[in-house]
Protein backbone atom coordinates (compact mmCIF):
# COMPACT_ATOMS: atom_id res chain seq x y z
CA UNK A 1 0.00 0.00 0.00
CA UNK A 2 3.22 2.38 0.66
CA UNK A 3 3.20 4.19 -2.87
CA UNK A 4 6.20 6.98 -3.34
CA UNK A 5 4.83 8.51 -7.01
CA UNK A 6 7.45 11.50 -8.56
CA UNK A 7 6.60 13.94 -11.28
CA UNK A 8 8.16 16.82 -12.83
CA UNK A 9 11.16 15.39 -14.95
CA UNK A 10 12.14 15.77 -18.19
CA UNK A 11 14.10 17.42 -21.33
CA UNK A 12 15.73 20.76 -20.23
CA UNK A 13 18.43 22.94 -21.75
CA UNK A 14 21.79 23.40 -19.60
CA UNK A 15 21.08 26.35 -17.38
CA UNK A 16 17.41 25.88 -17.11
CA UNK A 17 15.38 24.60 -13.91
CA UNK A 18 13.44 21.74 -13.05
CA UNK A 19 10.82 21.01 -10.24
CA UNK A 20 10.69 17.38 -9.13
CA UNK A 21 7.62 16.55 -6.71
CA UNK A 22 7.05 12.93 -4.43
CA UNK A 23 3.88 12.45 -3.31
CA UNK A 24 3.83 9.94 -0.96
CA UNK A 25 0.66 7.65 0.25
CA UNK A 26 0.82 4.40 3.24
CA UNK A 27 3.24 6.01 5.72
CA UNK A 28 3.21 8.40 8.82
CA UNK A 29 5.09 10.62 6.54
CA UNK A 30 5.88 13.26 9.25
CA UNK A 31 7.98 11.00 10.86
CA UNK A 32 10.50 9.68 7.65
CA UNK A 33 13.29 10.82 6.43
CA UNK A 34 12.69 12.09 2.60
CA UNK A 35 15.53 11.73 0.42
CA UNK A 36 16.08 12.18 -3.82
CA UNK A 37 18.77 9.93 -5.26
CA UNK A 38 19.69 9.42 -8.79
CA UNK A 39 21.37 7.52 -11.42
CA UNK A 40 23.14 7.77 -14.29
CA UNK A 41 23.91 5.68 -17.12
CA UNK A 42 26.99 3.66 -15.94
CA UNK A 43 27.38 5.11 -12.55
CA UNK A 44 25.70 3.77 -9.50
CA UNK A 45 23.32 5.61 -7.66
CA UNK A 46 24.22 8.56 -5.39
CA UNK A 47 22.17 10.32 -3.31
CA UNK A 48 21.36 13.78 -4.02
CA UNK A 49 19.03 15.60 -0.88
CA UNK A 50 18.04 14.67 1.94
CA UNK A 51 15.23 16.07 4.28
CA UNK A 52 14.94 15.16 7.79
CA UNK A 53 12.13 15.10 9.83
CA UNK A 54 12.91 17.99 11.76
CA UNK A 55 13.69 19.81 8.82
CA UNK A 56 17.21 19.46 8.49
CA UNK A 57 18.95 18.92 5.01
CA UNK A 58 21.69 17.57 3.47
CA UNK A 59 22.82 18.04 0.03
CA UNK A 60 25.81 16.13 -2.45
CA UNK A 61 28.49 18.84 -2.93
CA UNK A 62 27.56 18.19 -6.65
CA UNK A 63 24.33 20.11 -6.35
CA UNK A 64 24.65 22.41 -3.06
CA UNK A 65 23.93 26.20 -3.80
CA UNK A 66 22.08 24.86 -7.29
CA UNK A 67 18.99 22.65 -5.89
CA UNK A 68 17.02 22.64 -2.82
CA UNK A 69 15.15 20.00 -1.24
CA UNK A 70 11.79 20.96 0.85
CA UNK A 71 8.85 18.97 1.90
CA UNK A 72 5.19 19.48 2.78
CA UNK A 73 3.97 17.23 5.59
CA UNK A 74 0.39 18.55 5.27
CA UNK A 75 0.55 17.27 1.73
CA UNK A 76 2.82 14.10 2.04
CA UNK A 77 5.33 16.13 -0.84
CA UNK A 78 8.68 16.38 -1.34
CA UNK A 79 10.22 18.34 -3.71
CA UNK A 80 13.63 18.77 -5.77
CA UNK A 81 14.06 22.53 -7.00
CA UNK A 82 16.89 22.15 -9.50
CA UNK A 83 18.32 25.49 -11.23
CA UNK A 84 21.56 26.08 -12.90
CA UNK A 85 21.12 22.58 -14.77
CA UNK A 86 23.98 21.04 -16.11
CA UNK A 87 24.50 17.65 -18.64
CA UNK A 88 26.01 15.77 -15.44
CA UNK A 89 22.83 16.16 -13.69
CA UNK A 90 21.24 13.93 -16.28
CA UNK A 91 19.97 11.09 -14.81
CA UNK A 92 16.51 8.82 -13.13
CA UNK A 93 15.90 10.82 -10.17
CA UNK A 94 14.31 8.54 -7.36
CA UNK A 95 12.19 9.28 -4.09
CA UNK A 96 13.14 7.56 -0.77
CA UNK A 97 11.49 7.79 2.25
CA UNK A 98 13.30 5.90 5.18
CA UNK A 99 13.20 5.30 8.90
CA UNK A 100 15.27 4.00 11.36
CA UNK A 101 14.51 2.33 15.13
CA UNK A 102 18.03 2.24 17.14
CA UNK A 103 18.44 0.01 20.02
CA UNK A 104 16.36 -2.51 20.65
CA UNK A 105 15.08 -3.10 17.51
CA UNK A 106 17.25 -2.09 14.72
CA UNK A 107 14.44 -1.94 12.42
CA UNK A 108 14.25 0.06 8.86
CA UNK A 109 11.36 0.83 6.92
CA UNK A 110 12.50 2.15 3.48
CA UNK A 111 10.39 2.99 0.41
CA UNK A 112 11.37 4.33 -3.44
CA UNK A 113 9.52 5.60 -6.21
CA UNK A 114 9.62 4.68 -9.91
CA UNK A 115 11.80 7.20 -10.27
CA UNK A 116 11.60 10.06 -13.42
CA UNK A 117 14.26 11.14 -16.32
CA UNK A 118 15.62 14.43 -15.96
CA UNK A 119 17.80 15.15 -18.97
CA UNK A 120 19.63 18.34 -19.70
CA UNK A 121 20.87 18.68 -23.26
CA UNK A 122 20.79 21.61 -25.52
């Protein structure tokens, strides 16, 4: 029943911006950690932004000061705000949400999306 759905990707010239959305369904979704990872052709996949539940972020130095990550918890949304695109930022862009239960349990719940093509060519 956990369902992570994205939207927003595709074709975009270097330069341009991009708004990625992850609307999330089955979860407590207050409570996870939201993350956007990608993946490009022959590399493995890296993860991008990450959004706490307290609001804290996290960003790969690849992208910092060029996208932002934010989240709606009154909509179950997370979003990817990508400006100053560049061709290395091509790539399937994937939704994660994930939680984590220390001692006693050690338990993880973790979730991804279908994931969406973001490519940036002129």
């Amino acid at each position: 029943q956990v369902q992570l759905v994205e939207s927003g990707g595709g074709l975009v010239q270097p330069g341009g911006s991009l708004r990625l959305s992850c609307a999330a369904s089955g979860i407590n979704f207050s409570i996870y950690a939201m993350g956007w990872y990608r993946q490009a052709p022959g590399k493995q996949r890296e993860l991008v932004a990450a959004s706490t539940s307290g609001g804290g972020t996290n960003y790969a130095d690849s992208v910092k000061g060029r996208f932002t990550i934010s989240r709606d918890n009154a909509k179950n949304t997370v979003y990817l705000q990508m400006n100053s695109l560049k061709s290395e930022d091509t790539a399937v862009y994937y939704c994660n949400a994930n939680r984590r239960l220390g001692w006693p349990t050690y338990r993880e719940y973790d979730y991804w999306g279908q994931g969406t093509q973001v490519t940036v060519s002129s």
